[in-house]
Protein backbone atom coordinates (compact mmCIF):
# COMPACT_ATOMS: atom_id res chain seq x y z
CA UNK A 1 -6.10 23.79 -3.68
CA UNK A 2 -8.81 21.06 -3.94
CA UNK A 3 -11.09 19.31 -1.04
CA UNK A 4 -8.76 17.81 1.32
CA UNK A 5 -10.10 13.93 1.95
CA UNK A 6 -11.03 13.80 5.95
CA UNK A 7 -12.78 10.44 6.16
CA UNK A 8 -12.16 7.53 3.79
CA UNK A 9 -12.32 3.38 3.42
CA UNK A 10 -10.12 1.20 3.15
CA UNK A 11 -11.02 0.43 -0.19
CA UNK A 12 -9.56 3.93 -1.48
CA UNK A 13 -5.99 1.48 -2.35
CA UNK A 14 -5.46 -1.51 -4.19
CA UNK A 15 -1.72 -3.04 -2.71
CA UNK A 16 0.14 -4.75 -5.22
CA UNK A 17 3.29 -7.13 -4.94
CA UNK A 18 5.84 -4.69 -6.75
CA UNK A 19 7.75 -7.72 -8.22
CA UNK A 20 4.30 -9.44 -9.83
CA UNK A 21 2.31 -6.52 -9.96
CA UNK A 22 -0.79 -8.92 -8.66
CA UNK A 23 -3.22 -7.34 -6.08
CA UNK A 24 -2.25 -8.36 -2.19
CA UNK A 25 -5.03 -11.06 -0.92
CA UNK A 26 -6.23 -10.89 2.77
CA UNK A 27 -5.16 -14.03 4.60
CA UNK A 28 -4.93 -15.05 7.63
CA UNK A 29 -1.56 -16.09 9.38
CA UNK A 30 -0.92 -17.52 12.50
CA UNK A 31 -4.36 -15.43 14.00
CA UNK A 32 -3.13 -12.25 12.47
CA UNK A 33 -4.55 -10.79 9.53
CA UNK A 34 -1.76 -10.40 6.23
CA UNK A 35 -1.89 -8.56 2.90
CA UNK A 36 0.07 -11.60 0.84
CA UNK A 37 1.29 -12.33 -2.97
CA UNK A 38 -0.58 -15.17 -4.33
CA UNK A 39 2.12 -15.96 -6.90
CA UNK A 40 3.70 -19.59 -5.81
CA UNK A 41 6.76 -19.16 -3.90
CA UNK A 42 6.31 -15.46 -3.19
CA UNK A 43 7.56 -14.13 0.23
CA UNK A 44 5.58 -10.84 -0.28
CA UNK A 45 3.04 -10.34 2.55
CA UNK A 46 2.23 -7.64 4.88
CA UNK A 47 0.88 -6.96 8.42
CA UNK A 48 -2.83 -5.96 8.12
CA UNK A 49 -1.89 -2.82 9.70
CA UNK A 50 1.06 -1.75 7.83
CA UNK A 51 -1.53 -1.42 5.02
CA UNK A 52 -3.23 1.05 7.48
CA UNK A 53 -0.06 2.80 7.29
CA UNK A 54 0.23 2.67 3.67
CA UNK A 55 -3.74 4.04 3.18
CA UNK A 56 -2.71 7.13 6.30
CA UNK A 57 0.05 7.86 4.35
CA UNK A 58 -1.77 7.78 0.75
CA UNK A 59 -4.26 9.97 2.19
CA UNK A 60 -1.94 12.12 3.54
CA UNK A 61 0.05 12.63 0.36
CA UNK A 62 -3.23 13.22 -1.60
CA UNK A 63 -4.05 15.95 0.78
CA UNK A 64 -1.17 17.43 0.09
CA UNK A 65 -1.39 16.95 -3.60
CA UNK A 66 2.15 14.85 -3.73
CA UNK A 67 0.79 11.93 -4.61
CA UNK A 68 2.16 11.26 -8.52
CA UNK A 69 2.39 8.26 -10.39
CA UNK A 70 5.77 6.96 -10.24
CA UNK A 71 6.30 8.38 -7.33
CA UNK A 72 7.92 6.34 -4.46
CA UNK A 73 8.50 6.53 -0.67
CA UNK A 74 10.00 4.40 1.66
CA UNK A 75 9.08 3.66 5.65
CA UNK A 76 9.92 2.56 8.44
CA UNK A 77 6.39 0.11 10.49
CA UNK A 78 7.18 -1.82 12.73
CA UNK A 79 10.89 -2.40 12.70
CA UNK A 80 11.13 -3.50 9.26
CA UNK A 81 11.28 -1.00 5.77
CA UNK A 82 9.02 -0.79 2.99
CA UNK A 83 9.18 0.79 -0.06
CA UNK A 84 6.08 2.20 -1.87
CA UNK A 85 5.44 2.84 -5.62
CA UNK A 86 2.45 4.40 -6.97
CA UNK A 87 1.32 2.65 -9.52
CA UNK A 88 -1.93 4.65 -10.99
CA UNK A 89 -4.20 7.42 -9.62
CA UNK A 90 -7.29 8.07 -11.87
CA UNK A 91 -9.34 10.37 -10.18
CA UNK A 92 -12.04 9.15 -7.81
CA UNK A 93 -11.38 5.43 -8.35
CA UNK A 94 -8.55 3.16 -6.61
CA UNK A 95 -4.81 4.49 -6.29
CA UNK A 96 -2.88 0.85 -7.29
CA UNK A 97 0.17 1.17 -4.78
CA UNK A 98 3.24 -1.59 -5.35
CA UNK A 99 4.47 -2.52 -1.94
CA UNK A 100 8.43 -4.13 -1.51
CA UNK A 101 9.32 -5.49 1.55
CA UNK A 102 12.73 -4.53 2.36
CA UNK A 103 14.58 -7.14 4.93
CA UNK A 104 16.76 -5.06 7.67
């Protein structure tokens, strides 16, 4: 088993609207802080700390080396669903995660 990662930033993952594949952009929205699309039109944006969530739960799957590409996983934050997509996970650079907002 490899090093297990204990401390990390929040740089380790790029977020990426899953339907155009373009990196999330920190904005701001009414005061809070979003993770949003910057494709015209596109309703894709996320809650500054669901993308904690997203990173804990990268982290956590890297630990326990089930993070794969293609792989997928879907949560519950907040009262509202996401899915999550790995996109690409080159060793010791940026895992690219595709985020879908899923309306409950």
């Amino acid at each position: 088993m490899g090093e297990k990662i204990a401390f990390f930033s929040w740089d380790l993952i790029t977020v990426k609207c899953s339907e155009h594949l373009i990196e999330l952009e920190l904005t701001e929205r009414s005061g809070r802080a979003y993770y949003s699309c910057r494709e015209n039109g596109c309703r894709t944006h996320i809650p500054s700390e669901i993308y904690e969530k997203i990173l804990a739960e990268t982290v956590e799957r890297m630990n326990s080396e089930t993070l794969i590409i293609g792989g997928t996983w879907r949560k519950r934050y907040a009262g509202k669903s996401y899915v999550c997509r790995v996109l690409s996970f080159p060793g010791g650079k940026q895992v690219e995660i595709a985020v879908t907002p899923i309306s409950v």
